[in-house]
PDB file of N, CA and C in Angstrom:
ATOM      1  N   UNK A   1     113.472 103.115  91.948  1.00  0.00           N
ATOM      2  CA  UNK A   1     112.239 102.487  92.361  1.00  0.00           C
ATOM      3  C   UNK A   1     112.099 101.175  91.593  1.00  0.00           C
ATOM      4  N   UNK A   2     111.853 100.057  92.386  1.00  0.00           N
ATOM      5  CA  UNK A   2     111.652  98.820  91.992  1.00  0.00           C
ATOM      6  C   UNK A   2     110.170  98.699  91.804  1.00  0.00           C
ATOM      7  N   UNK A   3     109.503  98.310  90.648  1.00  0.00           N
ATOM      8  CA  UNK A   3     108.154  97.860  90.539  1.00  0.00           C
ATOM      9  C   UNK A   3     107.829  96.116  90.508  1.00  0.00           C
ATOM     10  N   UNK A   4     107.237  95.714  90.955  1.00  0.00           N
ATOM     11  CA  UNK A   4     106.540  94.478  90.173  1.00  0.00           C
ATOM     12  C   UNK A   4     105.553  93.850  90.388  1.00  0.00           C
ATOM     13  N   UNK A   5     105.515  92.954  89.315  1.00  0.00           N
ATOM     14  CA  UNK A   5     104.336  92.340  88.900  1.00  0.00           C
ATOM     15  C   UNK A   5     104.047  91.577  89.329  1.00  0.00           C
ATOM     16  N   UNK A   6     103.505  90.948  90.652  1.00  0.00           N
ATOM     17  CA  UNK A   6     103.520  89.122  90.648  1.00  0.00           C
ATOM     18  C   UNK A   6     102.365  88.637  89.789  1.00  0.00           C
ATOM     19  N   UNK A   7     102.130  87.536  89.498  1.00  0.00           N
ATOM     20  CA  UNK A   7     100.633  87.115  88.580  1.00  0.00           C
ATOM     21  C   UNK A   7     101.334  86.072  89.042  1.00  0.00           C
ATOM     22  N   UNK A   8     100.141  85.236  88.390  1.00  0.00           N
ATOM     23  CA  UNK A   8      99.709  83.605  88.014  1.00  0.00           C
ATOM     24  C   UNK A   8      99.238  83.319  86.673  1.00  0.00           C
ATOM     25  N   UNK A   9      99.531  82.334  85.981  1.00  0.00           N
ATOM     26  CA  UNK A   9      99.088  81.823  84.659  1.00  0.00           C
ATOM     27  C   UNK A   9      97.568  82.040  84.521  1.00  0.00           C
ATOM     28  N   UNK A  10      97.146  81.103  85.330  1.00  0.00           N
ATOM     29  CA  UNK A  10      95.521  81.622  85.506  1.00  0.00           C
ATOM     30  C   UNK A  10      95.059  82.586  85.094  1.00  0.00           C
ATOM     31  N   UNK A  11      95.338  83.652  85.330  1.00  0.00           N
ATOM     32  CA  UNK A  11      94.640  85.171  85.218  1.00  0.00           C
ATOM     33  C   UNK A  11      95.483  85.814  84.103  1.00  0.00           C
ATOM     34  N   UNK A  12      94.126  86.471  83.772  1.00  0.00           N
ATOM     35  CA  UNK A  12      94.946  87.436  82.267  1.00  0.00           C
ATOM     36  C   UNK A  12      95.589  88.734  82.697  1.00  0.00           C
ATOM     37  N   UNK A  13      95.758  89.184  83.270  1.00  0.00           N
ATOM     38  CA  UNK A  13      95.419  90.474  83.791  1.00  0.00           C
ATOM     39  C   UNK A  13      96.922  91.182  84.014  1.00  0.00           C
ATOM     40  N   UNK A  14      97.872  90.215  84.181  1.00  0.00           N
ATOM     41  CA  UNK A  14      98.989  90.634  84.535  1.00  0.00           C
ATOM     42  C   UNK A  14      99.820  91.872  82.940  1.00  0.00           C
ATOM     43  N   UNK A  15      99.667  91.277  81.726  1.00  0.00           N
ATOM     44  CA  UNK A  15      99.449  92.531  80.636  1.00  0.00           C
ATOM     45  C   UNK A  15      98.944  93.681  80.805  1.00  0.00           C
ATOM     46  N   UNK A  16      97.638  93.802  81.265  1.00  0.00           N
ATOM     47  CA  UNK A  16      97.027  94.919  81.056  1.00  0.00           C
ATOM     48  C   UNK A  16      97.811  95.479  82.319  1.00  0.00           C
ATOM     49  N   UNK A  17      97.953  95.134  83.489  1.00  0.00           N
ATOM     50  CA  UNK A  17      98.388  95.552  84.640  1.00  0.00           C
ATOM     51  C   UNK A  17      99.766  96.470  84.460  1.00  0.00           C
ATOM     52  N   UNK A  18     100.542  95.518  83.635  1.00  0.00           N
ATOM     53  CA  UNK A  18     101.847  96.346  83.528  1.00  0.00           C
ATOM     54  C   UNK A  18     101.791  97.270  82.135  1.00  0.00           C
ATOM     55  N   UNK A  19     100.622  97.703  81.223  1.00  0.00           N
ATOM     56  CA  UNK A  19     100.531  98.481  80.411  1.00  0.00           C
ATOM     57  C   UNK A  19     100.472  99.491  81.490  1.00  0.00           C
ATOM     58  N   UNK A  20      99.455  99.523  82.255  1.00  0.00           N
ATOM     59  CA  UNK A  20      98.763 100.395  83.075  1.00  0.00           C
ATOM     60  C   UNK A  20     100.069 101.438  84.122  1.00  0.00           C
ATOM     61  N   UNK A  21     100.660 100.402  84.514  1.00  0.00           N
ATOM     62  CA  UNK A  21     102.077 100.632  84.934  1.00  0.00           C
ATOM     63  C   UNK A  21     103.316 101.689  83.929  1.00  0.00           C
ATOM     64  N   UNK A  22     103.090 101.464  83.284  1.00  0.00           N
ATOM     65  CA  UNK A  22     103.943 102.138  81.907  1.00  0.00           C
ATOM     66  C   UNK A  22     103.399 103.556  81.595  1.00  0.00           C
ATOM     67  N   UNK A  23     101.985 103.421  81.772  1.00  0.00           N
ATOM     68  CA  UNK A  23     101.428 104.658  81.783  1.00  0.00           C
ATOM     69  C   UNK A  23     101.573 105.458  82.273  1.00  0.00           C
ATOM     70  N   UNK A  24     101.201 105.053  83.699  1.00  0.00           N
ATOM     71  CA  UNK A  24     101.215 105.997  85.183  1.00  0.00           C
ATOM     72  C   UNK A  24     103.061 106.663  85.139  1.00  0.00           C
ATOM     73  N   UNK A  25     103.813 104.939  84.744  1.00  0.00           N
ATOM     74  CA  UNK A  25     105.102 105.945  85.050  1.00  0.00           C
ATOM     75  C   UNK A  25     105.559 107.075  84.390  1.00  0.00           C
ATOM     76  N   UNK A  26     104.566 107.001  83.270  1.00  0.00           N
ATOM     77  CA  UNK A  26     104.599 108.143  81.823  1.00  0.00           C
ATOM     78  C   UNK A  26     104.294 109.659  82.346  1.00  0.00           C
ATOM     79  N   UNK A  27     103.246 109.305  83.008  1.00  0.00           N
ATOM     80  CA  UNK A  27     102.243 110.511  83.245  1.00  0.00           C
ATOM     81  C   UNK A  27     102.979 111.242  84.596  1.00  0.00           C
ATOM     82  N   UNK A  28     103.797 110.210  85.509  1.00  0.00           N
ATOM     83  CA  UNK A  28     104.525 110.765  86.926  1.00  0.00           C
ATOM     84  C   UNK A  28     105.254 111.511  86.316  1.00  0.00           C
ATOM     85  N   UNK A  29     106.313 111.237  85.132  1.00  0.00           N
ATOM     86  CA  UNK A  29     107.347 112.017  84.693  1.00  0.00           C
ATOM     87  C   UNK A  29     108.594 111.567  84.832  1.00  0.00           C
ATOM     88  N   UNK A  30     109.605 112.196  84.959  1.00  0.00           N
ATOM     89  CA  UNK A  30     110.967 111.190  84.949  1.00  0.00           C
ATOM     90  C   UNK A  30     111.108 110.953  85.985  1.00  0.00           C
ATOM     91  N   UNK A  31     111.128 109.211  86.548  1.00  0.00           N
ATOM     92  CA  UNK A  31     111.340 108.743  87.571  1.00  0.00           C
ATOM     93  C   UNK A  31     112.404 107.544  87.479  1.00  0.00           C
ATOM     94  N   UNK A  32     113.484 107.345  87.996  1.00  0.00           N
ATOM     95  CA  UNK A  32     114.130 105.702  87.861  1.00  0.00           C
ATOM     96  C   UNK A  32     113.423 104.697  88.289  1.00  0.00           C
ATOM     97  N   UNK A  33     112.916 103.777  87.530  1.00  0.00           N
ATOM     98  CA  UNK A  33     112.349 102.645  87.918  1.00  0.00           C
ATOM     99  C   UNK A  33     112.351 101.906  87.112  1.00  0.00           C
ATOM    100  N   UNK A  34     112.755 100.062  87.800  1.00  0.00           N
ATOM    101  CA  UNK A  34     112.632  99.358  86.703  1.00  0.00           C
ATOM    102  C   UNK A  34     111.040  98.252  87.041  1.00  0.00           C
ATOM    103  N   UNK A  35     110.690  98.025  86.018  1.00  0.00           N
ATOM    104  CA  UNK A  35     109.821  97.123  85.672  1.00  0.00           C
ATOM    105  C   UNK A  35     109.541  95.488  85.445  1.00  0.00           C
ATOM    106  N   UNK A  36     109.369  94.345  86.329  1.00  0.00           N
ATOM    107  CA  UNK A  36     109.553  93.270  86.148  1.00  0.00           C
ATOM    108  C   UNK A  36     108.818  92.564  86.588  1.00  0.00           C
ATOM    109  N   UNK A  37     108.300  91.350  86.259  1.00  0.00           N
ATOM    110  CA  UNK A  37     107.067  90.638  86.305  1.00  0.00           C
ATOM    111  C   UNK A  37     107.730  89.432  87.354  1.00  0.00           C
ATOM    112  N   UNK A  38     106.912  89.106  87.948  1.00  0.00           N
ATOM    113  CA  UNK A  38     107.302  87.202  88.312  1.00  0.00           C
ATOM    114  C   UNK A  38     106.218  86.660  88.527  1.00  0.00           C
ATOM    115  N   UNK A  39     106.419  85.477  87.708  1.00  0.00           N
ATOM    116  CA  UNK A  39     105.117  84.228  87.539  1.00  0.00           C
ATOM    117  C   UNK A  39     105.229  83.503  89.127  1.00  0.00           C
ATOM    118  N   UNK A  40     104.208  83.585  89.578  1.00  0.00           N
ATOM    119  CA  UNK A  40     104.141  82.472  91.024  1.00  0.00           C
ATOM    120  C   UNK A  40     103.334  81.241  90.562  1.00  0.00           C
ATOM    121  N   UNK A  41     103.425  80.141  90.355  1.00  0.00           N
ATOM    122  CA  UNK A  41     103.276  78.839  90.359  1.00  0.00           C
ATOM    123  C   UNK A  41     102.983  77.852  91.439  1.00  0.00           C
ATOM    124  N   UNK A  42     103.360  78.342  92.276  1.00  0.00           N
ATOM    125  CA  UNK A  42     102.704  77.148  93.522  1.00  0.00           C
ATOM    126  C   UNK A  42     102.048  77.926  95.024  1.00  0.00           C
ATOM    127  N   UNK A  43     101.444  77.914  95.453  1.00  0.00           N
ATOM    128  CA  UNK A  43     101.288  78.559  97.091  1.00  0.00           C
ATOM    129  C   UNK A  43     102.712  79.114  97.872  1.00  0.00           C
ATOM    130  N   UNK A  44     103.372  77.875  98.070  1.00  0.00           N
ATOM    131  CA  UNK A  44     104.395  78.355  98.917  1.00  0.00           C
ATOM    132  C   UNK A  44     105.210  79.510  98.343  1.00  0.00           C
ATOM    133  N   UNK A  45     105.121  79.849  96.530  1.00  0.00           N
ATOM    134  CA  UNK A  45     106.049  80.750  96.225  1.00  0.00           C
ATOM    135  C   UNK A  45     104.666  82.325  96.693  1.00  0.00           C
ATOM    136  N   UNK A  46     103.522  81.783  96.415  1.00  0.00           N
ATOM    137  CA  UNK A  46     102.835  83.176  96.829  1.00  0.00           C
ATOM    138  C   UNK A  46     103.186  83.614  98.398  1.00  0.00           C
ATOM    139  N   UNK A  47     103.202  82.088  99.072  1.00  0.00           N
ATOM    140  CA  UNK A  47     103.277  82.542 100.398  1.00  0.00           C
ATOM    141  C   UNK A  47     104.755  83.701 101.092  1.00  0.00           C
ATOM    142  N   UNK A  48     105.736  83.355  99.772  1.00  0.00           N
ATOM    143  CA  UNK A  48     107.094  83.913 100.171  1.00  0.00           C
ATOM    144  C   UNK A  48     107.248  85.671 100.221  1.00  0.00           C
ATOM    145  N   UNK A  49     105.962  86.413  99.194  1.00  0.00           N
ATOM    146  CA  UNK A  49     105.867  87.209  99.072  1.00  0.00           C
ATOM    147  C   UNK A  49     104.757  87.937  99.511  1.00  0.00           C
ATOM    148  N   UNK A  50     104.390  89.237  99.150  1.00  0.00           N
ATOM    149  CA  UNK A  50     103.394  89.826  99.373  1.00  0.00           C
ATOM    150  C   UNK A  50     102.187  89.769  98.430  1.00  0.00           C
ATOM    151  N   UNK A  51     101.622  88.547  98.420  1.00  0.00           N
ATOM    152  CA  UNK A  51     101.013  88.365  96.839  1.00  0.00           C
ATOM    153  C   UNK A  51      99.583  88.386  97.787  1.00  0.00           C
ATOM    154  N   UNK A  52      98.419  89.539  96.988  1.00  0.00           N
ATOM    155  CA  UNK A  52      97.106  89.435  97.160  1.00  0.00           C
ATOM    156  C   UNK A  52      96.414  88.991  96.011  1.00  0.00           C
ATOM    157  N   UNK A  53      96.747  88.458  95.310  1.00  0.00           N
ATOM    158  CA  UNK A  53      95.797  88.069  93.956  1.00  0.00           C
ATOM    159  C   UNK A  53      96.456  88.457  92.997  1.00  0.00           C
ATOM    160  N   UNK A  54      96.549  87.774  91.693  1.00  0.00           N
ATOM    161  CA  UNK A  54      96.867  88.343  90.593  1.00  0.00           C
ATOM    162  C   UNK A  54      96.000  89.332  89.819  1.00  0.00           C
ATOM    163  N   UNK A  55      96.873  90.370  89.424  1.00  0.00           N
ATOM    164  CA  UNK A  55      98.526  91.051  89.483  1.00  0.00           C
ATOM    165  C   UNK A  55      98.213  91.768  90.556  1.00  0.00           C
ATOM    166  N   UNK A  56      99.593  91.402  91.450  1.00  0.00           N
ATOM    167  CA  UNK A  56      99.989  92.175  92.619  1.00  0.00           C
ATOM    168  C   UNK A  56     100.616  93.412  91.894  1.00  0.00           C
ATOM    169  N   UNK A  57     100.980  94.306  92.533  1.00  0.00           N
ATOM    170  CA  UNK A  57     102.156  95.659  92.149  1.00  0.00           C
ATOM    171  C   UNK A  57     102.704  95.926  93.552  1.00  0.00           C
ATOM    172  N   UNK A  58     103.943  95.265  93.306  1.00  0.00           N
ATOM    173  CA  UNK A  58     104.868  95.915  94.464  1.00  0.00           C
ATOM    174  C   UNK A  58     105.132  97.213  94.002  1.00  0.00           C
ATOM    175  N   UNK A  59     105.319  98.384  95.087  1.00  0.00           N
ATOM    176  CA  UNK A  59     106.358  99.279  94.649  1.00  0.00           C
ATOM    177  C   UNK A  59     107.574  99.041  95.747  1.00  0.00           C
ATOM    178  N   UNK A  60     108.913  98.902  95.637  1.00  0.00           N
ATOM    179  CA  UNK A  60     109.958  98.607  96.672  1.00  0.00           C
ATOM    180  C   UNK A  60     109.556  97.766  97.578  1.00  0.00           C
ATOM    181  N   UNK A  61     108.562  96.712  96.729  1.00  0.00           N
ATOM    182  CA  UNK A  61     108.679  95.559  97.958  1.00  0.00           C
ATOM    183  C   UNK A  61     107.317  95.888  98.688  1.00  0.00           C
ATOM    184  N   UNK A  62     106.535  96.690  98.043  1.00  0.00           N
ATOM    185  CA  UNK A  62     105.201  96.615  99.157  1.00  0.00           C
ATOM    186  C   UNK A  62     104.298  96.888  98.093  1.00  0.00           C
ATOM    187  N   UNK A  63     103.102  96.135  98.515  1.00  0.00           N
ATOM    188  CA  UNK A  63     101.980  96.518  97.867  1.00  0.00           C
ATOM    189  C   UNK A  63     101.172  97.924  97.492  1.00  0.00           C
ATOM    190  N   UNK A  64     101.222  98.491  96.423  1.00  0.00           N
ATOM    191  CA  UNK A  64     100.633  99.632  96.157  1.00  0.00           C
ATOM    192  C   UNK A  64      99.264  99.900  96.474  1.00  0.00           C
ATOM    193  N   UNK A  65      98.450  98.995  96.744  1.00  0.00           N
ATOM    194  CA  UNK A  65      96.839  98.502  96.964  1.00  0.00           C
ATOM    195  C   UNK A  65      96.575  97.827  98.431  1.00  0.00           C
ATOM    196  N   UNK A  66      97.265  98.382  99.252  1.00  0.00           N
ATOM    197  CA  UNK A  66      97.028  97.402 100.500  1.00  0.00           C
ATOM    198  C   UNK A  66      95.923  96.867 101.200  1.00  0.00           C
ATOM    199  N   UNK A  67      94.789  97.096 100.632  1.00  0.00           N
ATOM    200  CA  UNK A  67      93.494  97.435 100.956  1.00  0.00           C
ATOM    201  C   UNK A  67      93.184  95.466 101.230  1.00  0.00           C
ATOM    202  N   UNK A  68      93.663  94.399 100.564  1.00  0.00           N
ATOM    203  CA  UNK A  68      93.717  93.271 100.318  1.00  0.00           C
ATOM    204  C   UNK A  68      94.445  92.699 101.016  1.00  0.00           C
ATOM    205  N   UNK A  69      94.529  91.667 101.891  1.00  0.00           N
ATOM    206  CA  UNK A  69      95.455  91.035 103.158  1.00  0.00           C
ATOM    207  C   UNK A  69      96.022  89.858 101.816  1.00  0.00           C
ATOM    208  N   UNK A  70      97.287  89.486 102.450  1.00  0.00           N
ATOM    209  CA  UNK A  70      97.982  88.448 101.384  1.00  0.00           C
ATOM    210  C   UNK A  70      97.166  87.104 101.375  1.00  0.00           C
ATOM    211  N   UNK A  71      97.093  86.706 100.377  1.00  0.00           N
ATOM    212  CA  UNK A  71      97.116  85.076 100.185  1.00  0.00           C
ATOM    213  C   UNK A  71      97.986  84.275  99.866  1.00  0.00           C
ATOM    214  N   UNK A  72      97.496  83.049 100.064  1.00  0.00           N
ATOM    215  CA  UNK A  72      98.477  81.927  98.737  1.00  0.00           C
ATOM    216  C   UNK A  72      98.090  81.248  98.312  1.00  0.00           C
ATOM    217  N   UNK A  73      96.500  81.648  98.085  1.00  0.00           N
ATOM    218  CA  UNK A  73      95.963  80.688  96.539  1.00  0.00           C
ATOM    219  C   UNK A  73      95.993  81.606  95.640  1.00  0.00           C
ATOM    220  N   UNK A  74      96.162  80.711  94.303  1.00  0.00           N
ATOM    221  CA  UNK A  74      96.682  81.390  92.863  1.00  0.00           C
ATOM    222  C   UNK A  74      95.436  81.357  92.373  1.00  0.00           C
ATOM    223  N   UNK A  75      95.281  82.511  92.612  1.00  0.00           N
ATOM    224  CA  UNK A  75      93.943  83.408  92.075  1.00  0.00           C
ATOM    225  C   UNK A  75      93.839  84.883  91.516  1.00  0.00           C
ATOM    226  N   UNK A  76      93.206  85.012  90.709  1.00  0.00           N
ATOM    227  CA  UNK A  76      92.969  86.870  90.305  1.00  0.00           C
ATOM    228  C   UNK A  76      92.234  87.997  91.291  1.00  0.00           C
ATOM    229  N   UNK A  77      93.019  89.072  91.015  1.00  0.00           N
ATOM    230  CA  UNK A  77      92.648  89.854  92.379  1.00  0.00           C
ATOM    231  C   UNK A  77      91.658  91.177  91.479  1.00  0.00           C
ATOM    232  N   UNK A  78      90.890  91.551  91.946  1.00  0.00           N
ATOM    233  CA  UNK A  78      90.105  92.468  91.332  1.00  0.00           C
ATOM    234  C   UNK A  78      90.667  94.102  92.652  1.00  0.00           C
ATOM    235  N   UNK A  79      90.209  94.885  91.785  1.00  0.00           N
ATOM    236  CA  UNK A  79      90.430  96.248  92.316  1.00  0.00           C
ATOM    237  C   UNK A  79      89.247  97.484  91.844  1.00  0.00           C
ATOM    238  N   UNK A  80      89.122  97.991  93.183  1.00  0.00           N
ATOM    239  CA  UNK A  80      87.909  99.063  92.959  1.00  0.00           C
ATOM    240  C   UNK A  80      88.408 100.232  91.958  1.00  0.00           C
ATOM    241  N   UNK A  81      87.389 100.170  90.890  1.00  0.00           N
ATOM    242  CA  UNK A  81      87.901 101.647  90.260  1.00  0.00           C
ATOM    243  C   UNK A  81      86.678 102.554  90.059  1.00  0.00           C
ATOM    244  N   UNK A  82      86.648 103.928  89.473  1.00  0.00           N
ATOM    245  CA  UNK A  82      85.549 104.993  89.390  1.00  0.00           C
ATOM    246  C   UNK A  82      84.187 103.915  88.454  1.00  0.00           C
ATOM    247  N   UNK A  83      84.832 102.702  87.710  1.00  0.00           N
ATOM    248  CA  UNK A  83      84.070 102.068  86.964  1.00  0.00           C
ATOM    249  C   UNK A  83      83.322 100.706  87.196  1.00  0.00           C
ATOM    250  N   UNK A  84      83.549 100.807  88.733  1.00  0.00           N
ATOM    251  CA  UNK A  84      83.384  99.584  88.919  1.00  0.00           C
ATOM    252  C   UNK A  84      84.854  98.453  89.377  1.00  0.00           C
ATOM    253  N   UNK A  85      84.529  96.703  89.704  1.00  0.00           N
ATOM    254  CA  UNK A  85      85.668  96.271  90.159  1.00  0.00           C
ATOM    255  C   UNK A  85      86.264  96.142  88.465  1.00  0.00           C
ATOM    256  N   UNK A  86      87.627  96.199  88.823  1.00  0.00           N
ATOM    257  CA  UNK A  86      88.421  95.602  87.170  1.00  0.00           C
ATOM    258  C   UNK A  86      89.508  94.949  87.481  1.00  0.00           C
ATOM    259  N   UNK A  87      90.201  94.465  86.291  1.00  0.00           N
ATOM    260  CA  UNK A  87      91.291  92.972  86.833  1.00  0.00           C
ATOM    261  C   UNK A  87      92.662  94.048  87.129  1.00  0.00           C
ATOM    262  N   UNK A  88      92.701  95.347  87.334  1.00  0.00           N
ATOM    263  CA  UNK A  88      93.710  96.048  87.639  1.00  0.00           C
ATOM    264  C   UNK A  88      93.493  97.136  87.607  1.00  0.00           C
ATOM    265  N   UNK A  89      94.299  97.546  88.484  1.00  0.00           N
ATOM    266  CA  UNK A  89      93.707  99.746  89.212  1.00  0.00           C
ATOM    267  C   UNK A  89      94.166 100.504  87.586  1.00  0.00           C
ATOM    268  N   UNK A  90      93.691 101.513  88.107  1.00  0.00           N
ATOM    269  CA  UNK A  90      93.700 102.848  86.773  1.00  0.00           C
ATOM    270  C   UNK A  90      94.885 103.312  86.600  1.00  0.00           C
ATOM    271  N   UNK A  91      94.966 103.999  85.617  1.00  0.00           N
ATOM    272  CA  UNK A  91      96.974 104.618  85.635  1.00  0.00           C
ATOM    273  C   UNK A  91      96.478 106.064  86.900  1.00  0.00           C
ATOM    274  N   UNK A  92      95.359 106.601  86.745  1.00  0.00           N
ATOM    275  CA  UNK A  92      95.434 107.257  87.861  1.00  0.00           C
ATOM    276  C   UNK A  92      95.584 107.030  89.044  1.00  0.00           C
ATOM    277  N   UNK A  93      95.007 105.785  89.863  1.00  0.00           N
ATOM    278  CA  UNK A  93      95.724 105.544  90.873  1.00  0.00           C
ATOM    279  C   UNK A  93      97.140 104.897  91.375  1.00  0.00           C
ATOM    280  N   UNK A  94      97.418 104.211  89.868  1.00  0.00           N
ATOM    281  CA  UNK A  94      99.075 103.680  89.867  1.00  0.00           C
ATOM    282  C   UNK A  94      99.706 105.040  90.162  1.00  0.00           C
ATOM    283  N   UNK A  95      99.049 106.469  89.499  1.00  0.00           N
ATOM    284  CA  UNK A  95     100.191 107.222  89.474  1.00  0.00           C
ATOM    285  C   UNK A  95     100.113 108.028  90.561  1.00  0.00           C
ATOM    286  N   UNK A  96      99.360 108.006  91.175  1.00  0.00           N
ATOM    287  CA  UNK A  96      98.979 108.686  93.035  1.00  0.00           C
ATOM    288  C   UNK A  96     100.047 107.586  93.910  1.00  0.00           C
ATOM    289  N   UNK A  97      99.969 106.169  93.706  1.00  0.00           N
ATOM    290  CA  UNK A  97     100.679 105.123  94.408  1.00  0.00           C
ATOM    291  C   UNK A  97     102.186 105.359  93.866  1.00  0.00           C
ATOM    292  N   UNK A  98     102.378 105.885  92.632  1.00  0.00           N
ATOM    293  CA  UNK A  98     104.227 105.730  92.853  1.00  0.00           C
ATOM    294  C   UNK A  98     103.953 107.053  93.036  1.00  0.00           C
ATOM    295  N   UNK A  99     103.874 108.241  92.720  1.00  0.00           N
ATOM    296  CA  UNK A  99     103.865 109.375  93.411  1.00  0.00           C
ATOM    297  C   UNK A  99     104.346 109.479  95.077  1.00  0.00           C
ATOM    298  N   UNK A 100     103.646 108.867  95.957  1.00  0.00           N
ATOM    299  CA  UNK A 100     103.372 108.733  97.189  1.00  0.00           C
ATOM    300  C   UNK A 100     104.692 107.827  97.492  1.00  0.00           C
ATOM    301  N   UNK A 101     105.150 106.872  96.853  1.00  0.00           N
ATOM    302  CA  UNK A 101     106.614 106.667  97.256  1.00  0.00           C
ATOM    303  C   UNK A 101     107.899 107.152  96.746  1.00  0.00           C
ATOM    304  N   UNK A 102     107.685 107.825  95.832  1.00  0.00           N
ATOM    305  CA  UNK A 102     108.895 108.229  94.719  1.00  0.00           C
ATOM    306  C   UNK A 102     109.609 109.437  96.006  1.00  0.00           C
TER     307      UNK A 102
END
């Protein structure tokens, strides 16, 4: 399983995002997957991908959160959690989302 990160400089969020990530893959249990970030810098590179806001989370190339249609302005993406919106989903729902593709 391929994970990643897209972000933008702009936004902080892409850290906490892939802590959150580390977690969930903790808590799934032994799974192969690797972990890798990519900085998008201009529109056309958001436009190349599946980027809804920073931090995206691909899992194999698709958005774990599809709930958000793509953009390509470099902007931060917020996500609904039990707490309100936050700059990235819970390890509980990261770990329902790789669950569901693993």
């Amino acid at each position: 399983m391929d994970i990643e990160i897209l972000y933008v400089d702009e936004c902080p969020n892409a850290e906490g995002a892939g802590a959150r990530v580390s977690e969930a893959l903790a808590a799934v249990g032994p799974i192969d997957a690797t972990v890798s970030y990519r900085l998008l810098s201009t529109s056309d590179e958001a436009a190349a991908v599946s980027f809804a806001g920073s931090p995206t989370i691909l899992i194999d190339g698709v958005d774990a959160f599809p709930d958000t249609g793509r953009i390509t302005d470099l902007a931060c993406r917020v996500y609904r959690t039990e707490d309100g919106l936050r700059g990235y989903p819970t390890v509980g729902a990261l770990a329902a989302a790789i669950r569901e593709r693993a």
